[in-house]
C-alpha atoms as a PDB file:
ATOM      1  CA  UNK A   1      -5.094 -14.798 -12.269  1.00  0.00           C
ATOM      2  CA  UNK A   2      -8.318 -13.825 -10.614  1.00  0.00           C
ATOM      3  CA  UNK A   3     -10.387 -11.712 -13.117  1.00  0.00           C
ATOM      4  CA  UNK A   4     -12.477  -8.435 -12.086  1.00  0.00           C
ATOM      5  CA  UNK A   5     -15.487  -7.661 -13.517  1.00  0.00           C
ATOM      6  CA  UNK A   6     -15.138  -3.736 -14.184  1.00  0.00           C
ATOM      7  CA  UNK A   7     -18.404  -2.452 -13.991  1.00  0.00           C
ATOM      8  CA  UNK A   8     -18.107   0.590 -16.466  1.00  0.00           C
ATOM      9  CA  UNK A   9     -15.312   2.155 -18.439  1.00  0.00           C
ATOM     10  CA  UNK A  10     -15.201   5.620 -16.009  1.00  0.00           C
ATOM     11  CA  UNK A  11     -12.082   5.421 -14.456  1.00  0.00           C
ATOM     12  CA  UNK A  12     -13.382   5.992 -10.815  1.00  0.00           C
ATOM     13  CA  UNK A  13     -15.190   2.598 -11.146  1.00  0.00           C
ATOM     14  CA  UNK A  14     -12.306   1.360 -12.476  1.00  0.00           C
ATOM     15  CA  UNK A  15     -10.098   2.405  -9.825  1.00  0.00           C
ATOM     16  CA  UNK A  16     -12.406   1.162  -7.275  1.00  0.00           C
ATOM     17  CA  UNK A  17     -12.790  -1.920  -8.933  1.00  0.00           C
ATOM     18  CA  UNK A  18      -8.834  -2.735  -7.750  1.00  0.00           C
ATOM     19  CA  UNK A  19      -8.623  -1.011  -4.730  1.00  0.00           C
ATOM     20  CA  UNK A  20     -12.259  -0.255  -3.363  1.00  0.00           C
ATOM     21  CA  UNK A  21     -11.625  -2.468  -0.310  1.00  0.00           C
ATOM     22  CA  UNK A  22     -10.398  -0.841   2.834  1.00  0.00           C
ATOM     23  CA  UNK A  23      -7.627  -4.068   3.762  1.00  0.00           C
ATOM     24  CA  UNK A  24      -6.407  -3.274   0.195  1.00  0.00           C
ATOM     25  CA  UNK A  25      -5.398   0.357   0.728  1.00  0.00           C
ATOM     26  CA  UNK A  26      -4.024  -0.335   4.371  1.00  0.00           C
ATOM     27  CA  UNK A  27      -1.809  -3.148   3.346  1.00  0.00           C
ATOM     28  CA  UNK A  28      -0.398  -1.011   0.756  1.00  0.00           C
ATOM     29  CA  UNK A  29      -0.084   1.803   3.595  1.00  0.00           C
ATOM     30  CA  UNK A  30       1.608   0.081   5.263  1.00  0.00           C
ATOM     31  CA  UNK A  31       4.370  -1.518   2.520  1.00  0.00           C
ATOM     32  CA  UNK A  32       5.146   2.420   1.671  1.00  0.00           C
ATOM     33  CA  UNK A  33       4.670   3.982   4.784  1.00  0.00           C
ATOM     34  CA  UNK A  34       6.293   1.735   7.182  1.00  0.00           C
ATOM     35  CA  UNK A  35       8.494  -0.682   5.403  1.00  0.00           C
ATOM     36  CA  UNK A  36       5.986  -3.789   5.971  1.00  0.00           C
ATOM     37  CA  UNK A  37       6.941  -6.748   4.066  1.00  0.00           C
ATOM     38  CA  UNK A  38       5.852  -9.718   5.860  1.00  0.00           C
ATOM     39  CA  UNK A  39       2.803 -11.379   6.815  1.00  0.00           C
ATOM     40  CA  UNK A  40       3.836 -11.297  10.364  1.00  0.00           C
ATOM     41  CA  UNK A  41       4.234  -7.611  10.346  1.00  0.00           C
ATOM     42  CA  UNK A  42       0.506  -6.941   8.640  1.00  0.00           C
ATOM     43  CA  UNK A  43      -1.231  -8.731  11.412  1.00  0.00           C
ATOM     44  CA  UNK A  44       0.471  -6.572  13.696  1.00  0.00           C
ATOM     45  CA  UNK A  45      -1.218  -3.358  12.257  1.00  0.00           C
ATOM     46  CA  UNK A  46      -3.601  -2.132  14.764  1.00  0.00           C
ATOM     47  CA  UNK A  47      -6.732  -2.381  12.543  1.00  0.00           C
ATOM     48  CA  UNK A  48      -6.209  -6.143  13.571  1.00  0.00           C
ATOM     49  CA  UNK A  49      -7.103  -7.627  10.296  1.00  0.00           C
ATOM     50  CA  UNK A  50      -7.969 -11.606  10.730  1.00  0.00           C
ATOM     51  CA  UNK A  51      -5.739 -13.850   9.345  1.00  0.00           C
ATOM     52  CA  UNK A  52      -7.827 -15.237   6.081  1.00  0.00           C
ATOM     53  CA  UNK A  53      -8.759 -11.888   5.028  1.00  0.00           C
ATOM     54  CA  UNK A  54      -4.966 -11.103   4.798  1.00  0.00           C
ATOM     55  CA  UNK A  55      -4.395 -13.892   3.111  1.00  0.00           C
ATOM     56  CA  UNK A  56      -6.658 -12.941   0.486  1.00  0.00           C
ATOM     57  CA  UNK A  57      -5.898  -9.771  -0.040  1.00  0.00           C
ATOM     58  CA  UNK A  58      -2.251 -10.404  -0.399  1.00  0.00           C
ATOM     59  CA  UNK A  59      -3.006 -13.200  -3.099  1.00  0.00           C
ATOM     60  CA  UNK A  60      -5.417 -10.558  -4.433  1.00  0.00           C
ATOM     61  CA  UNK A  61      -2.471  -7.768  -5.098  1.00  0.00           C
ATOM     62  CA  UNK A  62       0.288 -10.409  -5.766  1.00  0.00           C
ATOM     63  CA  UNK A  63      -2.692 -11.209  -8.587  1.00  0.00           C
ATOM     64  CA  UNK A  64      -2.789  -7.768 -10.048  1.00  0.00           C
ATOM     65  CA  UNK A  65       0.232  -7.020 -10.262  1.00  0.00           C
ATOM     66  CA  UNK A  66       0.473  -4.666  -6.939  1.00  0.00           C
ATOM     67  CA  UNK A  67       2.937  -6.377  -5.081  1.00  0.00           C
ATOM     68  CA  UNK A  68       5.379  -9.085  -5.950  1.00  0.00           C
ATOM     69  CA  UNK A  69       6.424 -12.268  -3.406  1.00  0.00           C
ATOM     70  CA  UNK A  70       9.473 -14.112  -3.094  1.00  0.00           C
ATOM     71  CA  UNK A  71      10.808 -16.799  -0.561  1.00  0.00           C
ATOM     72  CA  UNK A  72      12.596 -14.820   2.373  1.00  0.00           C
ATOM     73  CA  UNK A  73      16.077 -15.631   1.724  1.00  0.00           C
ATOM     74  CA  UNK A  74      16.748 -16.153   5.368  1.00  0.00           C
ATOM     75  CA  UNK A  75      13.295 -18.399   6.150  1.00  0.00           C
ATOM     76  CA  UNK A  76      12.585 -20.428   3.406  1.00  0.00           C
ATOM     77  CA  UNK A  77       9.040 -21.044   5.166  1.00  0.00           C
ATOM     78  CA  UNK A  78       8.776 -17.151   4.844  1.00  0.00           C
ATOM     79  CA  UNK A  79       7.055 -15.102   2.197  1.00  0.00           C
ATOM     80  CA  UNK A  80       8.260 -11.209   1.356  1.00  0.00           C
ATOM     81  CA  UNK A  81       5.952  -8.771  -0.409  1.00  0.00           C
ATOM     82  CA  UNK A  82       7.544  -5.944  -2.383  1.00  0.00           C
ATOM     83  CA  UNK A  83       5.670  -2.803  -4.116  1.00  0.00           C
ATOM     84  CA  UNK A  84       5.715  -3.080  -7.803  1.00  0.00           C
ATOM     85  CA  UNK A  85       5.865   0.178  -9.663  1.00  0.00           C
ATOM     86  CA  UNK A  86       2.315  -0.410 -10.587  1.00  0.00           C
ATOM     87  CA  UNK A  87       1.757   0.139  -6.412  1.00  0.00           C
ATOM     88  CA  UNK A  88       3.992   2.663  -6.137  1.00  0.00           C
ATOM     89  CA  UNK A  89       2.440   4.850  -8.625  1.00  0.00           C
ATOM     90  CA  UNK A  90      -0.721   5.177  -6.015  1.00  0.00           C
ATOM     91  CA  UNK A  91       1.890   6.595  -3.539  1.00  0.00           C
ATOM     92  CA  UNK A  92       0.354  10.739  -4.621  1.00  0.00           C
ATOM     93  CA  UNK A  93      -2.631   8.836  -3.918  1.00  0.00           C
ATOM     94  CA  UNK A  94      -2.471   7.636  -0.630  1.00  0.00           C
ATOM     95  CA  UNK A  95      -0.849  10.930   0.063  1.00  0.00           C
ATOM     96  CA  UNK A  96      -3.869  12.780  -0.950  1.00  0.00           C
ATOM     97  CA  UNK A  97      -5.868  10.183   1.455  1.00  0.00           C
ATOM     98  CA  UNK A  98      -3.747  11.035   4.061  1.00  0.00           C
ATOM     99  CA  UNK A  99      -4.488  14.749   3.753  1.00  0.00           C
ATOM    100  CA  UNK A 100      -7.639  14.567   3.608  1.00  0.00           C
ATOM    101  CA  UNK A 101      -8.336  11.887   6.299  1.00  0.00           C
ATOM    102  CA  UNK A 102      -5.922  14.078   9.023  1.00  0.00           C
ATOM    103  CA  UNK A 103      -8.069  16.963   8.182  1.00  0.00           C
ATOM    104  CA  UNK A 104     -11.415  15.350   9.588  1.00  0.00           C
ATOM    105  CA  UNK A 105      -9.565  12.582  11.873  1.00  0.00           C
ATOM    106  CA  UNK A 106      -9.605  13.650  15.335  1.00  0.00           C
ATOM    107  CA  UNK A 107      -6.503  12.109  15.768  1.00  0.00           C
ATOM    108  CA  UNK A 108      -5.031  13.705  12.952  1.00  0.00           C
ATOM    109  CA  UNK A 109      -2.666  11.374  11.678  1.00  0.00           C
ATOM    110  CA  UNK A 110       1.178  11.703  11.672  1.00  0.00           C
ATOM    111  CA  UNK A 111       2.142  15.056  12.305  1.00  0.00           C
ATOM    112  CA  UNK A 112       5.498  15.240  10.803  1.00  0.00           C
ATOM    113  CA  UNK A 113       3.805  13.706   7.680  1.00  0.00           C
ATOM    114  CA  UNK A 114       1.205  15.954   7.462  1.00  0.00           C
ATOM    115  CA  UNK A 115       4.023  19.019   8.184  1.00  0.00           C
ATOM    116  CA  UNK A 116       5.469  17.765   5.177  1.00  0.00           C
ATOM    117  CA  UNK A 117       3.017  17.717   2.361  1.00  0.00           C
ATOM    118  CA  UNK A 118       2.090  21.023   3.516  1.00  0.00           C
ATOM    119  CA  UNK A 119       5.430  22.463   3.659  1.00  0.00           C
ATOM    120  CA  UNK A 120       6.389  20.511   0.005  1.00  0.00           C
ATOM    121  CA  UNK A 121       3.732  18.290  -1.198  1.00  0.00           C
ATOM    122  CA  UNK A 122       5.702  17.067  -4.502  1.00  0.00           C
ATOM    123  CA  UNK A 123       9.208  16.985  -2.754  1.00  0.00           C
ATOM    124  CA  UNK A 124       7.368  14.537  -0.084  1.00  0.00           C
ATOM    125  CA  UNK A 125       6.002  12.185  -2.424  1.00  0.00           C
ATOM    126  CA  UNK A 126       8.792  12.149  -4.585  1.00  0.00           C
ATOM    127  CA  UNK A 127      10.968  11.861  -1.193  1.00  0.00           C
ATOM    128  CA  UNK A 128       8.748   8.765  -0.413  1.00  0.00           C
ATOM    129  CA  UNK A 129       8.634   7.159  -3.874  1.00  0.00           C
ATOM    130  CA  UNK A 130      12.741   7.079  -3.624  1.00  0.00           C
ATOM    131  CA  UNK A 131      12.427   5.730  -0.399  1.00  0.00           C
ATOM    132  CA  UNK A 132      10.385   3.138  -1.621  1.00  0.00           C
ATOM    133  CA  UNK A 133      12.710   1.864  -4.528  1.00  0.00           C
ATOM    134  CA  UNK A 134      15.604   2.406  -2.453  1.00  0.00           C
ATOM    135  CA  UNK A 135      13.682  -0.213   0.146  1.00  0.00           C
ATOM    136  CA  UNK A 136      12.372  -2.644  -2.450  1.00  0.00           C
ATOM    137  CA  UNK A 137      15.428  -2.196  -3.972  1.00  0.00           C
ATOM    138  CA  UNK A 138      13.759  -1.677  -7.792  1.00  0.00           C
ATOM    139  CA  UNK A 139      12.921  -5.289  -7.732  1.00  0.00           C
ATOM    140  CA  UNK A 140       9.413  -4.597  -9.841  1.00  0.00           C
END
């Protein structure tokens, strides 16, 4: 497993220490917010990561116990990334993010999302986090 250095004990640093890269954050946006589970289907996010970069960051969370990978059951030359509860507790996280980013994005994000966590910010989240297990079926 790939160590990290953590640079102090404050748990901030800590915290960026796993997941201060932007590809980090988006590939795990993308597992919980869209159902992404494949390779194929991160490249076709539109910030366009390249193809080495996503290779490394998916080693990088299989690594640390974010995500989990299996053979595809149907494509044996297929990989499939699940959300491990350790990912899935950042889901009030990324919500938070979310927020905050559609507040000072001028494209404001998704709507219906945003509706939401206004409306019922726990219910959302813990709406989502079911989701999730439902999806990766509490294989973590």
């Amino acid at each position: 497993m790939k160590q990290i250095k953590h640079r102090s004990t404050c748990p901030i640093s800590y915290s960026l220490d796993l997941l201060g890269d932007k590809w980090i954050l988006l590939i795990l946006r993308d597992m919980m917010f869209s159902g992404k589970s494949s390779y194929g289907e991160f490249l076709q996010s539109d910030e366009k990561i390249a193809t080495n970069i996503l290779a490394s960051k998916l080693e990088l969370l299989e690594e640390q116990g974010f995500v989990s990978k299996k053979v595809d059951p149907l494509k044996k030359s297929k990989f499939i990334y699940s959300l491990t509860e350790k990912s899935i507790d950042l889901l009030p996280v990324l919500m938070e993010i979310t927020a905050w980013g559609a507040k000072y994005s001028p494209s404001g994000g998704n709507k219906e999302l945003l509706e939401q966590l206004k409306n019922d910010r726990e219910g959302t989240i813990e709406k989502y986090i079911k989701l999730i297990k439902r999806r990766t079926g509490g294989d973590y």
